[in-house]
C-alpha atoms as a PDB file:
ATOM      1  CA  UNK A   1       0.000   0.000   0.000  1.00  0.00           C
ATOM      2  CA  UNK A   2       1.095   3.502  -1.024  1.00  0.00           C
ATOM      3  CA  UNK A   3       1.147   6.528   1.302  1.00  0.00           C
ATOM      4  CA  UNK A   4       0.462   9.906  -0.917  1.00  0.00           C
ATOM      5  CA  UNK A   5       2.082  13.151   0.493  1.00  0.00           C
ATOM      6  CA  UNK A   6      -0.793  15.722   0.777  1.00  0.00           C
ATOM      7  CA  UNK A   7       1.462  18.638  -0.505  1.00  0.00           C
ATOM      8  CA  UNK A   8       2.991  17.144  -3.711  1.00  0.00           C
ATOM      9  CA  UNK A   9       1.154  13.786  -4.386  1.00  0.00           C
ATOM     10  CA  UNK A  10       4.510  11.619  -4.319  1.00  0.00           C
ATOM     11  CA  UNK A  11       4.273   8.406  -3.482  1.00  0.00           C
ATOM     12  CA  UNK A  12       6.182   6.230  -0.686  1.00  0.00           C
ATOM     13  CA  UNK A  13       5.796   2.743   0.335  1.00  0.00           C
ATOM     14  CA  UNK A  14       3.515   1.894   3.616  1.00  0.00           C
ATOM     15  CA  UNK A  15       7.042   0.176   4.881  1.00  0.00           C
ATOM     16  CA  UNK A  16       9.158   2.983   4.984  1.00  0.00           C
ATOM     17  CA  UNK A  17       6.339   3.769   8.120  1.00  0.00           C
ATOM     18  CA  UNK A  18       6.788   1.268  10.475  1.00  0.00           C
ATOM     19  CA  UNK A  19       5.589   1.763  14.468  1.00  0.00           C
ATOM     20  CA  UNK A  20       4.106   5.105  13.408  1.00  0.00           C
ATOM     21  CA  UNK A  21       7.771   6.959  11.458  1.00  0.00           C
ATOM     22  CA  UNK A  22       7.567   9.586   9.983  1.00  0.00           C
ATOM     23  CA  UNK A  23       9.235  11.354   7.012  1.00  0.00           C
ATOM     24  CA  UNK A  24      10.091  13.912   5.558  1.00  0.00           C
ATOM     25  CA  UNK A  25       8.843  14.943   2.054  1.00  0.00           C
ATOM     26  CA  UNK A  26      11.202  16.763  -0.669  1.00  0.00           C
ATOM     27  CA  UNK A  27       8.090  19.698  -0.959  1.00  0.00           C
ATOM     28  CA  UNK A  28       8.839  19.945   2.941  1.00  0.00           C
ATOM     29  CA  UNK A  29       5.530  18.618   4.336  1.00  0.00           C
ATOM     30  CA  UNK A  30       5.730  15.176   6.555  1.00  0.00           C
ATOM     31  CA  UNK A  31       4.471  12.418   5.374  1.00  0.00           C
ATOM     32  CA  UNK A  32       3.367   9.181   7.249  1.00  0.00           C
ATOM     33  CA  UNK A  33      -0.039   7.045   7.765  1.00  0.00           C
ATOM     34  CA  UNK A  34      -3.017   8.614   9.723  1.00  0.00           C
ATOM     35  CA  UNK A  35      -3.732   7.167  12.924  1.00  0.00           C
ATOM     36  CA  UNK A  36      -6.904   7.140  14.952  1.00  0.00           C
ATOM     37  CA  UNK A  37      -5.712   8.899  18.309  1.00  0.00           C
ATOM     38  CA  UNK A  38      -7.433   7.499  21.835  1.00  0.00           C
ATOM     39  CA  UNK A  39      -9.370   9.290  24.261  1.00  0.00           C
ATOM     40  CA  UNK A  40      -7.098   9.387  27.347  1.00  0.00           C
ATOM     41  CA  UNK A  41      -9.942   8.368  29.591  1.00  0.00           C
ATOM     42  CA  UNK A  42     -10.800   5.387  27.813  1.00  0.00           C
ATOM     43  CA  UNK A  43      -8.372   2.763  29.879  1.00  0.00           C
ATOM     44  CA  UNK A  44      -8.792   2.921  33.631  1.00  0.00           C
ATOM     45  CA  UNK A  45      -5.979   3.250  34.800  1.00  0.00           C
ATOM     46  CA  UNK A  46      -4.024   3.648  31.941  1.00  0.00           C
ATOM     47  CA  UNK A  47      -0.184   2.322  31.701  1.00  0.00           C
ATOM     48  CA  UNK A  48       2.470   5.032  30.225  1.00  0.00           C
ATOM     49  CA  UNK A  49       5.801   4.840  28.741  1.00  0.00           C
ATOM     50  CA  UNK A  50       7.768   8.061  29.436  1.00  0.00           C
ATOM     51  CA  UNK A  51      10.431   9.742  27.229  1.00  0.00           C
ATOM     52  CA  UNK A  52      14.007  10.032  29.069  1.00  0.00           C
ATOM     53  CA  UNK A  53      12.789  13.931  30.582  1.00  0.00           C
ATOM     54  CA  UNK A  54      10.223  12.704  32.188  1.00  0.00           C
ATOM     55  CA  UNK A  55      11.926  10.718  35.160  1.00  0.00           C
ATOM     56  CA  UNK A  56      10.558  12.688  38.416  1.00  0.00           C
ATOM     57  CA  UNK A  57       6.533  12.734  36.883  1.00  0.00           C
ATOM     58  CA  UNK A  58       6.990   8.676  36.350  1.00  0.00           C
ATOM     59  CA  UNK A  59       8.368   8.532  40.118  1.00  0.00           C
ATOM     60  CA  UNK A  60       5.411  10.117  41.228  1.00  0.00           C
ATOM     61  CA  UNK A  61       3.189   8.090  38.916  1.00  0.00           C
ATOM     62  CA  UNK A  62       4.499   5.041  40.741  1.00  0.00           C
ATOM     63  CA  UNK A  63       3.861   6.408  43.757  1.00  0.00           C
ATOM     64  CA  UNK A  64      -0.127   7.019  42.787  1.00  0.00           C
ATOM     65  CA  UNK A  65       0.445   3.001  41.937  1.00  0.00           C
ATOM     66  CA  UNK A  66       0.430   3.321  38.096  1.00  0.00           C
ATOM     67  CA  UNK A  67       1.972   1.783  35.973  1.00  0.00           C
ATOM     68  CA  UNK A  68       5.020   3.835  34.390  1.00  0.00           C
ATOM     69  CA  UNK A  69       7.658   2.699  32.689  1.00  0.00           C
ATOM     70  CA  UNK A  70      11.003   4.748  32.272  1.00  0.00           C
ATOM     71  CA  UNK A  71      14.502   5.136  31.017  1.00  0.00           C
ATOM     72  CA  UNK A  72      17.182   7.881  31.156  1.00  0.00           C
ATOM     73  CA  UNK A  73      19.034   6.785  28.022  1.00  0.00           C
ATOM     74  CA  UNK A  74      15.764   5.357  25.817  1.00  0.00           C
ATOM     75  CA  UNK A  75      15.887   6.399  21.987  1.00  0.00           C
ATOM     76  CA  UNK A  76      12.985   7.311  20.299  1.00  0.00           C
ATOM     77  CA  UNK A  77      12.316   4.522  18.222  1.00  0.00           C
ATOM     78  CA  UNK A  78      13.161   2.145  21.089  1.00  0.00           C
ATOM     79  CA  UNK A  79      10.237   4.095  23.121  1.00  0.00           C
ATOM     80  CA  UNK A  80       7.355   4.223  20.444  1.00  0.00           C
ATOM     81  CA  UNK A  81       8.019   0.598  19.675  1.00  0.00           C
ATOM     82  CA  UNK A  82       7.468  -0.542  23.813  1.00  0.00           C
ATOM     83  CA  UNK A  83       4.455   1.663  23.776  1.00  0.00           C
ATOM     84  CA  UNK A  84       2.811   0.464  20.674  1.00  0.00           C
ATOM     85  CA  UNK A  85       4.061  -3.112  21.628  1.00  0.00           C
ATOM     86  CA  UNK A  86       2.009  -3.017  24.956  1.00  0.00           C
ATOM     87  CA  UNK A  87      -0.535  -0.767  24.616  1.00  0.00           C
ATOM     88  CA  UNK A  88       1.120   2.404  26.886  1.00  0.00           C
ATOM     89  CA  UNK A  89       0.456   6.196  26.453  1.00  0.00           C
ATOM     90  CA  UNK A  90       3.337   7.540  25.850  1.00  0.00           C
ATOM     91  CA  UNK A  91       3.936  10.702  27.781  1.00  0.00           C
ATOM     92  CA  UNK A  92       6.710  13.191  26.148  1.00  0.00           C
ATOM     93  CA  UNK A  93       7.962  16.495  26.417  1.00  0.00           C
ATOM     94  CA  UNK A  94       9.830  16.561  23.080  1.00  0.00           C
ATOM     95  CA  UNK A  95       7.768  18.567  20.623  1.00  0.00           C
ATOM     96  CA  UNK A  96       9.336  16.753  17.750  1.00  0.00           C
ATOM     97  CA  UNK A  97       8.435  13.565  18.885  1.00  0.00           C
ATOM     98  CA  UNK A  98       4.773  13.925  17.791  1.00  0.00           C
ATOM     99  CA  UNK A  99       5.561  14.938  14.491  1.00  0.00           C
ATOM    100  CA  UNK A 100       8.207  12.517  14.286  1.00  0.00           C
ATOM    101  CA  UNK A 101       5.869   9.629  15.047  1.00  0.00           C
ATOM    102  CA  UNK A 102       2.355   9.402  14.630  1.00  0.00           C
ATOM    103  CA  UNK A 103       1.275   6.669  17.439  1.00  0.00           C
ATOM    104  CA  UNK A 104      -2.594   6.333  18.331  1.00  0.00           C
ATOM    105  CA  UNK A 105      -1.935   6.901  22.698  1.00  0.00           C
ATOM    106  CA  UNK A 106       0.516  10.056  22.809  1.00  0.00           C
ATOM    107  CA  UNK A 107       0.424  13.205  24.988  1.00  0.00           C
ATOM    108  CA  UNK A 108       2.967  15.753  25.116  1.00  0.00           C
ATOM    109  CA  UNK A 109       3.435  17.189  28.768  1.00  0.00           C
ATOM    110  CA  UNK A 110       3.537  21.234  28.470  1.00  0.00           C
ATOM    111  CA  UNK A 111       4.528  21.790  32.242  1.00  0.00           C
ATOM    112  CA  UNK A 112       8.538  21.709  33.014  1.00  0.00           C
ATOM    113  CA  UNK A 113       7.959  21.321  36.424  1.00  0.00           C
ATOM    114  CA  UNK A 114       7.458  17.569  37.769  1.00  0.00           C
ATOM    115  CA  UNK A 115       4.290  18.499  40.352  1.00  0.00           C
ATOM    116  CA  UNK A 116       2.826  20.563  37.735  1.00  0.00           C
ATOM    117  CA  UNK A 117       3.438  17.169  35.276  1.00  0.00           C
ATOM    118  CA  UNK A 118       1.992  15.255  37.902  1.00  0.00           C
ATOM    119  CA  UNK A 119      -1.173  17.651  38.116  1.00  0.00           C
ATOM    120  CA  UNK A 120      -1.554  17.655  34.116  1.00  0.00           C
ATOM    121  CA  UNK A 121      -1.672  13.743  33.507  1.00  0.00           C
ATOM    122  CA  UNK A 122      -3.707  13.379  36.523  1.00  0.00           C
ATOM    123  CA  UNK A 123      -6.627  15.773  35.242  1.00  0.00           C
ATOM    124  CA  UNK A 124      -6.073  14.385  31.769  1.00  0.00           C
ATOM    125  CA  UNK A 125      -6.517  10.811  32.176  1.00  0.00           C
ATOM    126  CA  UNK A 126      -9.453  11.147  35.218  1.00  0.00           C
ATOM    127  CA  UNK A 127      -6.761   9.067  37.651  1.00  0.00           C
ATOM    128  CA  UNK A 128      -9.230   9.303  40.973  1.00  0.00           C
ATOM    129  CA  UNK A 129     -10.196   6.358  40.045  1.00  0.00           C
ATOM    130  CA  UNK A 130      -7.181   4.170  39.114  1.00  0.00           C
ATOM    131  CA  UNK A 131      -5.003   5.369  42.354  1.00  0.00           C
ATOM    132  CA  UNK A 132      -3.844   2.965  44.190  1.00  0.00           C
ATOM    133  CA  UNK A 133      -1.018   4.886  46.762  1.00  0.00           C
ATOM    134  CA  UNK A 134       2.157   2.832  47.477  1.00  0.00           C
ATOM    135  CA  UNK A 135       1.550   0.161  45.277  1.00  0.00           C
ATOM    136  CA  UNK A 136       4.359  -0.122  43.161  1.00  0.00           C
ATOM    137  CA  UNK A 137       8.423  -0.223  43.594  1.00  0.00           C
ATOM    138  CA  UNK A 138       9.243   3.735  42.428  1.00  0.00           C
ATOM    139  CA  UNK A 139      12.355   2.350  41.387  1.00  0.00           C
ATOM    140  CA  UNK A 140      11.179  -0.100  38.930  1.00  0.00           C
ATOM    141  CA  UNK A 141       8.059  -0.071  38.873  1.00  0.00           C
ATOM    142  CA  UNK A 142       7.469  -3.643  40.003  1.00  0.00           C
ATOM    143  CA  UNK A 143       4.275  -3.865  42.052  1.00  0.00           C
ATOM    144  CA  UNK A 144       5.225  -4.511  45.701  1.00  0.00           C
ATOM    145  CA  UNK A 145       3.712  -7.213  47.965  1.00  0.00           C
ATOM    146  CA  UNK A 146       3.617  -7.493  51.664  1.00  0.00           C
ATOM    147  CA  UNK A 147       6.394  -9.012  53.066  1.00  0.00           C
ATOM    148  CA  UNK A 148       7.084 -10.444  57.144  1.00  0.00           C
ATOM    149  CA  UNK A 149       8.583  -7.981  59.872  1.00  0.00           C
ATOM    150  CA  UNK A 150      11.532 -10.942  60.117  1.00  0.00           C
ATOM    151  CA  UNK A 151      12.022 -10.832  56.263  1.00  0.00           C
ATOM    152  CA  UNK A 152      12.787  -7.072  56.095  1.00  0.00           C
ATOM    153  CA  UNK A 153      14.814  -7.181  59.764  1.00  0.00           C
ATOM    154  CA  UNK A 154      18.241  -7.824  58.066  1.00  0.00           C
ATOM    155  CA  UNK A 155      17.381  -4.840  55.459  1.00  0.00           C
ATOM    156  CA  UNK A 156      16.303  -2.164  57.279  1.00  0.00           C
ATOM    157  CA  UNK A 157      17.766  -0.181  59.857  1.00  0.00           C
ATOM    158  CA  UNK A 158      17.010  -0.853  63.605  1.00  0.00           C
ATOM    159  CA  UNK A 159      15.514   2.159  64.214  1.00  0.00           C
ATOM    160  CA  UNK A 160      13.294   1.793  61.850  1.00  0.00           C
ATOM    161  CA  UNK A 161      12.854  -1.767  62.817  1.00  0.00           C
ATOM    162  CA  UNK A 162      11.676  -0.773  66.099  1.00  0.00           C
ATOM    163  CA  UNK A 163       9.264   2.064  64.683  1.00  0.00           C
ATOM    164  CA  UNK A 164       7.315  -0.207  62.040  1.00  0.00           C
ATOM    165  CA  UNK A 165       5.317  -3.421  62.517  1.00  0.00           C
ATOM    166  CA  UNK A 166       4.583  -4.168  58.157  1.00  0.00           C
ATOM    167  CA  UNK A 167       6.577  -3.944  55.175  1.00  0.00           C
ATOM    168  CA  UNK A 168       6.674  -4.368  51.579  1.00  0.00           C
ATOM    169  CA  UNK A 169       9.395  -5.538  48.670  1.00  0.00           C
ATOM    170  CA  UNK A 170       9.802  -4.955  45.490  1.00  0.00           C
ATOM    171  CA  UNK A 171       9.892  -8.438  44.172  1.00  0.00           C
ATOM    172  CA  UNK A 172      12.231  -7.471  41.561  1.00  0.00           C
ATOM    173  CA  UNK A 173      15.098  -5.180  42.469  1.00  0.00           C
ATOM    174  CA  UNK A 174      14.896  -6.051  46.353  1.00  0.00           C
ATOM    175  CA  UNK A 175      13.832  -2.985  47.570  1.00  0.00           C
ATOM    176  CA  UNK A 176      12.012  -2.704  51.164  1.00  0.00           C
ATOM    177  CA  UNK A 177       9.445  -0.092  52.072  1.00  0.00           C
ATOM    178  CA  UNK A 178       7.773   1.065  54.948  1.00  0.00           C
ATOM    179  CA  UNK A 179       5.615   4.054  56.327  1.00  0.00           C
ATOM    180  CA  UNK A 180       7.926   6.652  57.604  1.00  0.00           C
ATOM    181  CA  UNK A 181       8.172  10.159  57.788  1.00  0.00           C
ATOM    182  CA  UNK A 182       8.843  10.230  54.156  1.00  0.00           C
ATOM    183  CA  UNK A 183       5.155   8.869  52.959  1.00  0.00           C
ATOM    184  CA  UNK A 184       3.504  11.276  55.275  1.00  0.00           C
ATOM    185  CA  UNK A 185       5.580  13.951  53.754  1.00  0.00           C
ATOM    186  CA  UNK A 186       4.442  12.531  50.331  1.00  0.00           C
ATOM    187  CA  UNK A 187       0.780  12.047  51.106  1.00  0.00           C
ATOM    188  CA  UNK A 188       1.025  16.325  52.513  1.00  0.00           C
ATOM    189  CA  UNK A 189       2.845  16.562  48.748  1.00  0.00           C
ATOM    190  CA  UNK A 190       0.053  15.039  46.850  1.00  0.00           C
ATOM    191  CA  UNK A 191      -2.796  16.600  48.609  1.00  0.00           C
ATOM    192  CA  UNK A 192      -1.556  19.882  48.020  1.00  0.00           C
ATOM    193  CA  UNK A 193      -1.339  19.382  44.033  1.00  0.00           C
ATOM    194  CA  UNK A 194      -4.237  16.886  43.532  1.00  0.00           C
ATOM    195  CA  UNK A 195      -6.546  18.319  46.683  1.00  0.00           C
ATOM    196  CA  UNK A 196      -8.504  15.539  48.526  1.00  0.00           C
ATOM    197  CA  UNK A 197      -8.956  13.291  45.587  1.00  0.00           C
END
C-alpha cells in the first residue's frame, strides 16, 4: 500500500512507516499514515511509557500506583516501539516527537515542572479512580507485595525496625518499604497538588 504526500502527491511505500515513522517529504511537508488517536480516559488506569525527561513525573506516577515505565538513556524509536508493543500512552515532552511519530496513545506534557506534570496527567486521564497509593516499587516499577517484619529485619535499619510493625518488597530489584516520615511527607505533597482526591 502507497502513502500519498498531501502537498505534492509523491508516493512512498507503507514500509518505509513502520511503528508510526515519519518522514520527511522533498516539498517539505511530513508524510506518514493517519492514525486514529485514543481518548485518554478510555483505559482505567491507563499504563504510560515516558520519554528520558520525564523521570521525576513517572516517580510520582508510581507512587499514585500506576503503571510507568522509564529510562534515562531510551531512543525514540526504542520508546514508540514498547508503547505500541504493549498498549502504553506515551507521555513526552519533546515537541518533535509527535511529528516525528504518529502513534494512536501520545500526549505531550507542556509543564517543566514535575508536580505541575503530575497535576496535568492526573486531570487528563481522570486518575481518581485508578489510584492505588504505594503500590508499586518507584524504582522499577514492580508492584510490591507485603512481606514479614523478620524478612525485612536484616534490610532495614534498627531504628526503623523498632518504629514499624509491616513492610513491603519490590519483588524485583529487592527494595524494602515502609511508612515513615517520608510517605507522610508525600501524602502532605500530593494533597496539596491533587486536593482531597
Amino acid at each position: 500500500m502507497a502513502i500519498l504526500c498531501i502537498g505534492c502527491g509523491r508516493s512512498y511505500d507503507d514500509a518505509l512507516f513502520a511503528f508510526g515513522r515519519t518522514i520527511c517529504c522533498a516539498c517539505g511537508r511530513r508524510v506518514g499514515a493517519e492514525i486514529r488517536a485514543d481518548d485518554p480516559r478510555s483505559e482505567s488506569p491507563p499504563r504510560f511509557a515516558l520519554d528520558a525527561m520525564l523521570g521525576r513525573l513517572a516517580r510520582w506516577l508510581r507512587v499514585l500506583g500506576l503503571d510507568a515505565t522509564w529510562s534515562a538513556d531510551v531512543a525514540d524509536a526504542a520508546l514508540v516501539r514498547h508503547a505500541l508493543d504493549e498498549g502504553r500512552w506515551l507521555l513526552t515532552r519533546d515537541r518533535s516527537l509527535p511529528a516525528e511519530w504518529r502513534v494512536p496513545r501520545i500526549h505531550l506534557v507542556e509543564s517543566e515542572q514535575p508536580l505541575e506534570q503530575l497535576r496535568e496527567i492526573f486531570d487528563a486521564f481522570a486518575l481518581r479512580p485508578g489510584v492505588r497509593l504505594f503500590a508499586r516499587c518507584t524504582r522499577c516499577n514492580a508492584p510490591i507485595e507485603a512481606v514479614p517484619r523478620e524478612v525485612a529485619a536484616t534490610r532495614v535499619p534498627p531504628r526503623v525496625l523498632v518504629r514499624n510493625e509491616r513492610f513491603w518488597r519490590c519483588p524485583r530489584c529487592g527494595r524494602i518499604y515502609w511508612e515513615g516520615s517520608h510517605v507522610d511527607r508525600m501524602r502532605r505533597t500530593l494533597e496539596r497538588v491533587l486536593g482531597s482526591a
